[in-house]
C-alpha atoms as a PDB file:
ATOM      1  CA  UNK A   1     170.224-217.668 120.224  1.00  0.00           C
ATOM      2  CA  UNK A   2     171.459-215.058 117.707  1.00  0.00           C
ATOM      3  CA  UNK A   3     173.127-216.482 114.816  1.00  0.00           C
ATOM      4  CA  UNK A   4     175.212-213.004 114.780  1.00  0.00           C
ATOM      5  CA  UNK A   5     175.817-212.875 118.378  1.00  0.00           C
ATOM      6  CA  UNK A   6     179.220-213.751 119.759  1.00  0.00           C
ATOM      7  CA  UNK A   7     178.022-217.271 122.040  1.00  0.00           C
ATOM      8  CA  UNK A   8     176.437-218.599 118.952  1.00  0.00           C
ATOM      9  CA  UNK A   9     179.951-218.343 117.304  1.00  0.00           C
ATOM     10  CA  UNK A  10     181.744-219.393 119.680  1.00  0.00           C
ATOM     11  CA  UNK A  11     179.470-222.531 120.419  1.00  0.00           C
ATOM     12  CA  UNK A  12     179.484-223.356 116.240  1.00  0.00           C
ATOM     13  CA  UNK A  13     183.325-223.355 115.711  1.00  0.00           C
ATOM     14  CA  UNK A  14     183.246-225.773 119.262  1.00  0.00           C
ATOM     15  CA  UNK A  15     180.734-228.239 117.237  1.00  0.00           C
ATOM     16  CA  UNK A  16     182.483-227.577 114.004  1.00  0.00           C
ATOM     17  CA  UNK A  17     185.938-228.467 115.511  1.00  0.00           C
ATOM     18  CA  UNK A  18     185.036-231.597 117.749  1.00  0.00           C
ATOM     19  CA  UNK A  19     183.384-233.023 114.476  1.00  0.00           C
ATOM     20  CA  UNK A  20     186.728-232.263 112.806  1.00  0.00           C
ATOM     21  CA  UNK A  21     188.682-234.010 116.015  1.00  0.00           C
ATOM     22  CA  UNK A  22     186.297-236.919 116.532  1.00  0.00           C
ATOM     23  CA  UNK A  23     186.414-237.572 112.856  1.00  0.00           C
ATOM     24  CA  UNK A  24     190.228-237.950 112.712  1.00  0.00           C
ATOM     25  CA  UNK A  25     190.624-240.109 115.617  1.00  0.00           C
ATOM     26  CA  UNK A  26     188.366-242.613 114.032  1.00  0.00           C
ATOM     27  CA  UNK A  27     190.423-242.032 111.022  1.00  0.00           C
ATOM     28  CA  UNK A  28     193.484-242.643 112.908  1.00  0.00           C
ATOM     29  CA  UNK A  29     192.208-245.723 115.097  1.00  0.00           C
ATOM     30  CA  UNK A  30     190.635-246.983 111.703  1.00  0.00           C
ATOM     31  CA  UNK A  31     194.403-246.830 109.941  1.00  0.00           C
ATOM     32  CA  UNK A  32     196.816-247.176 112.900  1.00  0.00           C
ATOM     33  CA  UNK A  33     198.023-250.944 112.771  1.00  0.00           C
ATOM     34  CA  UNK A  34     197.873-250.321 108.786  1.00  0.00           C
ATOM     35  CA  UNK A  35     200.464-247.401 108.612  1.00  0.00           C
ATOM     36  CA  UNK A  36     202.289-249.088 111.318  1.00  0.00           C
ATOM     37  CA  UNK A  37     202.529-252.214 109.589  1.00  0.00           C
ATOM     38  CA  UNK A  38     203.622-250.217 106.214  1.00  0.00           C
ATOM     39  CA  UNK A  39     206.543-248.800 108.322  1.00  0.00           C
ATOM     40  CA  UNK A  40     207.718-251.975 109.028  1.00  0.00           C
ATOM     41  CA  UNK A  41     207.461-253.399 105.491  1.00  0.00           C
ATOM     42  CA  UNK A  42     209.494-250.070 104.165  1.00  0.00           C
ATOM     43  CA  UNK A  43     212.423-250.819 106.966  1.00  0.00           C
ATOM     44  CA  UNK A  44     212.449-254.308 105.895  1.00  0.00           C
ATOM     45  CA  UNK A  45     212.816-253.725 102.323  1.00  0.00           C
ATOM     46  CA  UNK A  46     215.776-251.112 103.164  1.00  0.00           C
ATOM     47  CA  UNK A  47     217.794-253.428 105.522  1.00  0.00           C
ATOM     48  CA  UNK A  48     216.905-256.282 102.864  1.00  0.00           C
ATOM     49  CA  UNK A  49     217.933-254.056  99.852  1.00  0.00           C
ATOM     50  CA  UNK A  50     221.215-252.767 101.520  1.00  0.00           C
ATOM     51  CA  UNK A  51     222.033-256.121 102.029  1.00  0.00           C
ATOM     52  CA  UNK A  52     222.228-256.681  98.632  1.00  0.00           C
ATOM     53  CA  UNK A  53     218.729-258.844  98.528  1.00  0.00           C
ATOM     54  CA  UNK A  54     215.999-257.116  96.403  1.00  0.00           C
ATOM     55  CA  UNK A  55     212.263-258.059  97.369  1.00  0.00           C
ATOM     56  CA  UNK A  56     209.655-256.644  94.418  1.00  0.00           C
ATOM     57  CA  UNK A  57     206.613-258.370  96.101  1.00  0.00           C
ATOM     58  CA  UNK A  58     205.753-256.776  99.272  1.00  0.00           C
ATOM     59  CA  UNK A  59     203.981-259.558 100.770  1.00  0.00           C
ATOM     60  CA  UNK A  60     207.035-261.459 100.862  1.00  0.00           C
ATOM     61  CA  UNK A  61     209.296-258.926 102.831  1.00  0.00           C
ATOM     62  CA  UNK A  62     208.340-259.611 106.160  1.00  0.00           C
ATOM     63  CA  UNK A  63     209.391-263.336 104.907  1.00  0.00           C
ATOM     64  CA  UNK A  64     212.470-262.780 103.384  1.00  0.00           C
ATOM     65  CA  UNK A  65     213.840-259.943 106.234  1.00  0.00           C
ATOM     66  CA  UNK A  66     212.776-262.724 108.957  1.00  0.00           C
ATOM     67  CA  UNK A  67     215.292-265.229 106.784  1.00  0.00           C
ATOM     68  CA  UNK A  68     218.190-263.379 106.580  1.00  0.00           C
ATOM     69  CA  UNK A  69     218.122-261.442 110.096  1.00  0.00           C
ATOM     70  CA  UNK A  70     216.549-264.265 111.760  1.00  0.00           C
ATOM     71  CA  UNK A  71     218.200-262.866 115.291  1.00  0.00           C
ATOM     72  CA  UNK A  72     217.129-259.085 114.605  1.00  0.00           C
ATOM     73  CA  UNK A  73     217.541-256.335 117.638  1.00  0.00           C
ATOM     74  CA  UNK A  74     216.131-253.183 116.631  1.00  0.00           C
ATOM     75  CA  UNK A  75     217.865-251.392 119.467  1.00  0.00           C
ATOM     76  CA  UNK A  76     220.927-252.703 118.457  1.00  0.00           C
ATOM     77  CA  UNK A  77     223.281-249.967 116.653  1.00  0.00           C
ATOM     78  CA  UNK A  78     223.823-253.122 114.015  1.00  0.00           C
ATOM     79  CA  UNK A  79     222.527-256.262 113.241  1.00  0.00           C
ATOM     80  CA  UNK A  80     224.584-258.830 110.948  1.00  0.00           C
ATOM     81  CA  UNK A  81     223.393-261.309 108.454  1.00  0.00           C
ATOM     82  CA  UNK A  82     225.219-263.799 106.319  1.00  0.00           C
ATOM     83  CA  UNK A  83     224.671-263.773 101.983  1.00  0.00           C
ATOM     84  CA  UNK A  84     226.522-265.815  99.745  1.00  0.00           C
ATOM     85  CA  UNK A  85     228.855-267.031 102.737  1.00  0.00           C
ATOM     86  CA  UNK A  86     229.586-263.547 103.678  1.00  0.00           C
ATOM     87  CA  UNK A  87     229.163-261.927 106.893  1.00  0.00           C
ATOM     88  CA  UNK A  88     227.560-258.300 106.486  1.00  0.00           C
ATOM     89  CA  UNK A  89     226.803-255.898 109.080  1.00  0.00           C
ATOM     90  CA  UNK A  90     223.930-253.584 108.899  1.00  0.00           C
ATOM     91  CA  UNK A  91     223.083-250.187 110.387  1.00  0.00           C
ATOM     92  CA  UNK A  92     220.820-247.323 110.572  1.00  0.00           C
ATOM     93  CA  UNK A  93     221.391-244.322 109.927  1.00  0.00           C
ATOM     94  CA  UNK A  94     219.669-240.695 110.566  1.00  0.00           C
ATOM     95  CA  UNK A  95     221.162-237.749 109.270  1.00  0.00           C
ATOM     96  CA  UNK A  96     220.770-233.903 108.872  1.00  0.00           C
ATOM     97  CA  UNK A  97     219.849-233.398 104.508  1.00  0.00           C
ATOM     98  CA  UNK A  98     218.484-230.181 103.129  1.00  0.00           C
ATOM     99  CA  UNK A  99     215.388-229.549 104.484  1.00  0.00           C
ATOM    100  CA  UNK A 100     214.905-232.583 106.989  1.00  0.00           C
ATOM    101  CA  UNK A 101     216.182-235.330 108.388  1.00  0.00           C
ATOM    102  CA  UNK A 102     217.338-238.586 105.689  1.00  0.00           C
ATOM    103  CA  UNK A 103     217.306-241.846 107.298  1.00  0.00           C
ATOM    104  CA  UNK A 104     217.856-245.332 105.834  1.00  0.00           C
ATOM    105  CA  UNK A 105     220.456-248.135 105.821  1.00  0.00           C
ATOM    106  CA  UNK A 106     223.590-248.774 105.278  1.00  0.00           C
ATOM    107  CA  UNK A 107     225.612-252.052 104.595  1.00  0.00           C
ATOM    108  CA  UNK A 108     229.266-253.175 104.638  1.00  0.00           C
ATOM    109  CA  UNK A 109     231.368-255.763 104.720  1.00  0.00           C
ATOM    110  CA  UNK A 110     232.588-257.378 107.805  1.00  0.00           C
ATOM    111  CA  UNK A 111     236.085-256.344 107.318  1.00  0.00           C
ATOM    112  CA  UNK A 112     234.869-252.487 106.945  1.00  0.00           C
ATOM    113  CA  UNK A 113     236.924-252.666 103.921  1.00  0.00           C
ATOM    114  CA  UNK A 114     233.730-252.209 101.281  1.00  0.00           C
ATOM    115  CA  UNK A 115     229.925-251.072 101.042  1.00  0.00           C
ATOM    116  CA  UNK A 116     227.492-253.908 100.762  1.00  0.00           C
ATOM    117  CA  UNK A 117     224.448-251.147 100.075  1.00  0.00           C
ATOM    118  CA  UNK A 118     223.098-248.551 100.813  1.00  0.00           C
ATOM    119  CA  UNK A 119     219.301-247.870 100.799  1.00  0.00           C
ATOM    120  CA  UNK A 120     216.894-244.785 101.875  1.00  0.00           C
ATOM    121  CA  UNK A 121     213.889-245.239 103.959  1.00  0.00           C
ATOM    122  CA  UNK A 122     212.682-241.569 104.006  1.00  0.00           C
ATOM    123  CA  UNK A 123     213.995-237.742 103.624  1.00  0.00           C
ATOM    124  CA  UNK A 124     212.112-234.126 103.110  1.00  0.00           C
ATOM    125  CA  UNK A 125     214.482-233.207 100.263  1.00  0.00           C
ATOM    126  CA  UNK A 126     213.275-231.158  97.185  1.00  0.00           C
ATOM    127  CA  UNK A 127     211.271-233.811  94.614  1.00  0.00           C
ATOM    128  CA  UNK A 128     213.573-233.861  91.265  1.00  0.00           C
ATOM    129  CA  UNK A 129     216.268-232.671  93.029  1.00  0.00           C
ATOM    130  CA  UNK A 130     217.868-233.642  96.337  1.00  0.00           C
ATOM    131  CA  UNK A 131     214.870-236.358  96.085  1.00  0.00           C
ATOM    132  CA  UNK A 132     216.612-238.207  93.147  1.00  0.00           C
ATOM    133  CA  UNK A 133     219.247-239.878  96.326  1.00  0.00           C
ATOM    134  CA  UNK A 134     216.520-242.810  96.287  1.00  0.00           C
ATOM    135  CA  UNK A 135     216.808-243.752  92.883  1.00  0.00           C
ATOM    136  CA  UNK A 136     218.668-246.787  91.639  1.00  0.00           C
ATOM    137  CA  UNK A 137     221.414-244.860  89.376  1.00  0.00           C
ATOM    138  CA  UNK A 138     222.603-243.114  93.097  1.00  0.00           C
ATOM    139  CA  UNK A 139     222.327-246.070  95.332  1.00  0.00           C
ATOM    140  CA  UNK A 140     223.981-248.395  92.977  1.00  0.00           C
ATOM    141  CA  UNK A 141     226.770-246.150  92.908  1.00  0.00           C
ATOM    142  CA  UNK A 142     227.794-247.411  96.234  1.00  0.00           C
ATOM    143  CA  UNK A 143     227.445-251.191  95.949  1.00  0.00           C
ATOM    144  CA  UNK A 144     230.920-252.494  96.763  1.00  0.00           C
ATOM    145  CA  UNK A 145     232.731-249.314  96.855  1.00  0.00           C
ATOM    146  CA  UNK A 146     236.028-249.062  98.917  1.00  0.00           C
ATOM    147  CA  UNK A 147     235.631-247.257 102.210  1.00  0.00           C
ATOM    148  CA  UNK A 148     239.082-247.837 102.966  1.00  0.00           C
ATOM    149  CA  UNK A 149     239.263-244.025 102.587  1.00  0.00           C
ATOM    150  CA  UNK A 150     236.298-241.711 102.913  1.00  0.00           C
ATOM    151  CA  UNK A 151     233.473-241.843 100.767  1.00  0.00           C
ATOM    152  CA  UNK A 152     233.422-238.508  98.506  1.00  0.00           C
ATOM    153  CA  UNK A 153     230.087-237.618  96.656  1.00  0.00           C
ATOM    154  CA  UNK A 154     231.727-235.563  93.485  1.00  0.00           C
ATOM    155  CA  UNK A 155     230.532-233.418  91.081  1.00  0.00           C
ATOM    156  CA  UNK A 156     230.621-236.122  87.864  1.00  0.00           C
ATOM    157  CA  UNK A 157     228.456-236.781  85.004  1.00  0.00           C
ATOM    158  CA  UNK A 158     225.474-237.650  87.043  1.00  0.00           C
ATOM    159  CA  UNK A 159     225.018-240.825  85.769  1.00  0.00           C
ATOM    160  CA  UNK A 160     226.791-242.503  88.222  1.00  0.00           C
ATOM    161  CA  UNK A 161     230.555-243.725  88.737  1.00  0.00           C
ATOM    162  CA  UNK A 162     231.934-246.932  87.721  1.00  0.00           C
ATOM    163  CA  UNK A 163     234.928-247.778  89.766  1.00  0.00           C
ATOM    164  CA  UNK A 164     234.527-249.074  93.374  1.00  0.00           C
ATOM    165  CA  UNK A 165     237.771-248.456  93.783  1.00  0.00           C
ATOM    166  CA  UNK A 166     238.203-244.950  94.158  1.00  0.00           C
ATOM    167  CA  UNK A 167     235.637-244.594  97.390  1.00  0.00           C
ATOM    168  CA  UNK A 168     233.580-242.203  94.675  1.00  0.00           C
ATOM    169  CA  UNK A 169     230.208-241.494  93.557  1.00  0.00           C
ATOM    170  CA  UNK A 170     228.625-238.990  91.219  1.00  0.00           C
ATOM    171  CA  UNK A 171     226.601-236.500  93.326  1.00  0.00           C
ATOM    172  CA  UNK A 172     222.910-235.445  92.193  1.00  0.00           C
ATOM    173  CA  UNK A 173     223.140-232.090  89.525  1.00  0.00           C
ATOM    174  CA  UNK A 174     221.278-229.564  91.257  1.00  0.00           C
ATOM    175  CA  UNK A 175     221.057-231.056  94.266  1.00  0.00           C
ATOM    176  CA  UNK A 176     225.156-230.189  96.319  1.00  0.00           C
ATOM    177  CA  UNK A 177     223.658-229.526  99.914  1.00  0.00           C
ATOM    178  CA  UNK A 178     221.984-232.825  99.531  1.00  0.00           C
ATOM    179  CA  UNK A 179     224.468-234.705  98.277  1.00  0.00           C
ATOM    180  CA  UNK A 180     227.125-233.030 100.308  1.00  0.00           C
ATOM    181  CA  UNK A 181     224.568-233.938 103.419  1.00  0.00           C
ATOM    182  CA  UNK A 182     224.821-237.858 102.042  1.00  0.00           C
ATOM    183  CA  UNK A 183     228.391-237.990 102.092  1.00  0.00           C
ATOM    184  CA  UNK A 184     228.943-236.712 105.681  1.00  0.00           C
ATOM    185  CA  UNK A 185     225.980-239.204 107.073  1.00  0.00           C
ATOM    186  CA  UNK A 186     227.604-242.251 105.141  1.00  0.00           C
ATOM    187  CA  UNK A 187     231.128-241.224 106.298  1.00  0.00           C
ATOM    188  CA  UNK A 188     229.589-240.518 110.094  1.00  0.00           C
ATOM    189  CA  UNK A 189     228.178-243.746 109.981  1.00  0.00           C
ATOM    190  CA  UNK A 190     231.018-246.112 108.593  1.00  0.00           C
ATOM    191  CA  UNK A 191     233.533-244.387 111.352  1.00  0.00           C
ATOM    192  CA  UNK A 192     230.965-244.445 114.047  1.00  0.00           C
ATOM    193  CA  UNK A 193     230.881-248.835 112.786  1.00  0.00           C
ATOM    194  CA  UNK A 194     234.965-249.463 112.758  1.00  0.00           C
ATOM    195  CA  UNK A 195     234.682-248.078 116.266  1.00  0.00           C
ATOM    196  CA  UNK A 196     232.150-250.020 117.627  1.00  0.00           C
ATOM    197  CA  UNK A 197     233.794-253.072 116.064  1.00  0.00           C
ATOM    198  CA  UNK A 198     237.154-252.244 116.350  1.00  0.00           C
ATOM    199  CA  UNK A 199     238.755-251.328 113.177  1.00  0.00           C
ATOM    200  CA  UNK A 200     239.018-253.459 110.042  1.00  0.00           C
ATOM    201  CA  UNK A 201     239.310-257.433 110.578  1.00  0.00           C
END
């Protein structure tokens, strides 16, 4: 067979790309339950950090999700779990950001009257930039904030707002589309909650 001739080519890049396929199915069957079981250790530590209950360790997630949602539905729009004597209700969310779609977790307070947490699980926005809505500084922002009105993500001075009061947080500098994108999901999602539920208790 000629090396220059058309069949030879043809038959090479067949070989050449079944080695490439075979090779990444083994890859895949090799880390399958693996990535699948770091999925489920990432949602855990969301619904558990929303909730209020931060989890450093990540062999004692599982653990710690399976004691405070001990009656967990994952098709359920919400699950609900007691801390410190106080019913919370937790949700997912899934939302339209930048450049992809942000998912994650939100958490509020059985009344609807006040965030719990809030916590990211994954996004496609811009590293440094639209990226940064996973860092502490952000998320904190919304621990116990009102939501008696809508949530507004404001220009500020980026280090974060202080008074839960005001149903406020600093948005990201540089980053308005996703930040603007974070508002609407949060405000979708807590509306979408009081009417399921009924309104506040």
């Amino acid at each position: 067979m000629k090396k220059d001739g058309i069949i030879y080519t043809v038959v090479f890049s067949f070989i050449i790309a079944f080695l490439f396929v075979f090779l990444l199915s083994l890859a895949y069957g090799a880390t399958k339950e693996k990535v699948a079981e770091n999925a489920r250790i990432t949602e855990a530590k969301a619904y558990l950090s929303a909730a209020g209950i931060e989890i450093d360790d990540p062999g004692k997630i599982e653990s710690a999700f399976k004691k405070a949602f001990p009656s967990f539905n994952e098709k359920a729009p919400y699950n609900t779990t007691t801390i410190d004597s106080k019913k919370i209700i937790v949700s997912p969310f899934s939302g339209n950001g930048l450049w992809g779609t942000i998912t994650g977790v939100i958490a509020v307070t059985a009344d609807l009257k006040r965030m719990v947490g809030l916590a990211i699980i994954s996004h496609n926005e811009t590293p440094g930039l639209g990226g940064r809505i996973e860092e502490k500084w952000f998320l904190d922002q919304f621990r116990g904030e009102s939501i008696s009105a809508k949530i507004e993500v404001s220009r500020g001075g980026g280090s974060g707002d202080t008074d839960p009061d005001n149903s406020k947080v600093d948005s990201i500098t540089g980053a308005s589309r996703t930040s603007s994108a974070i508002e609407v999901i949060v405000n979708g999602k807590i509306d979408e909650l009081k009417k399921m539920i009924g309104g506040t208790n």
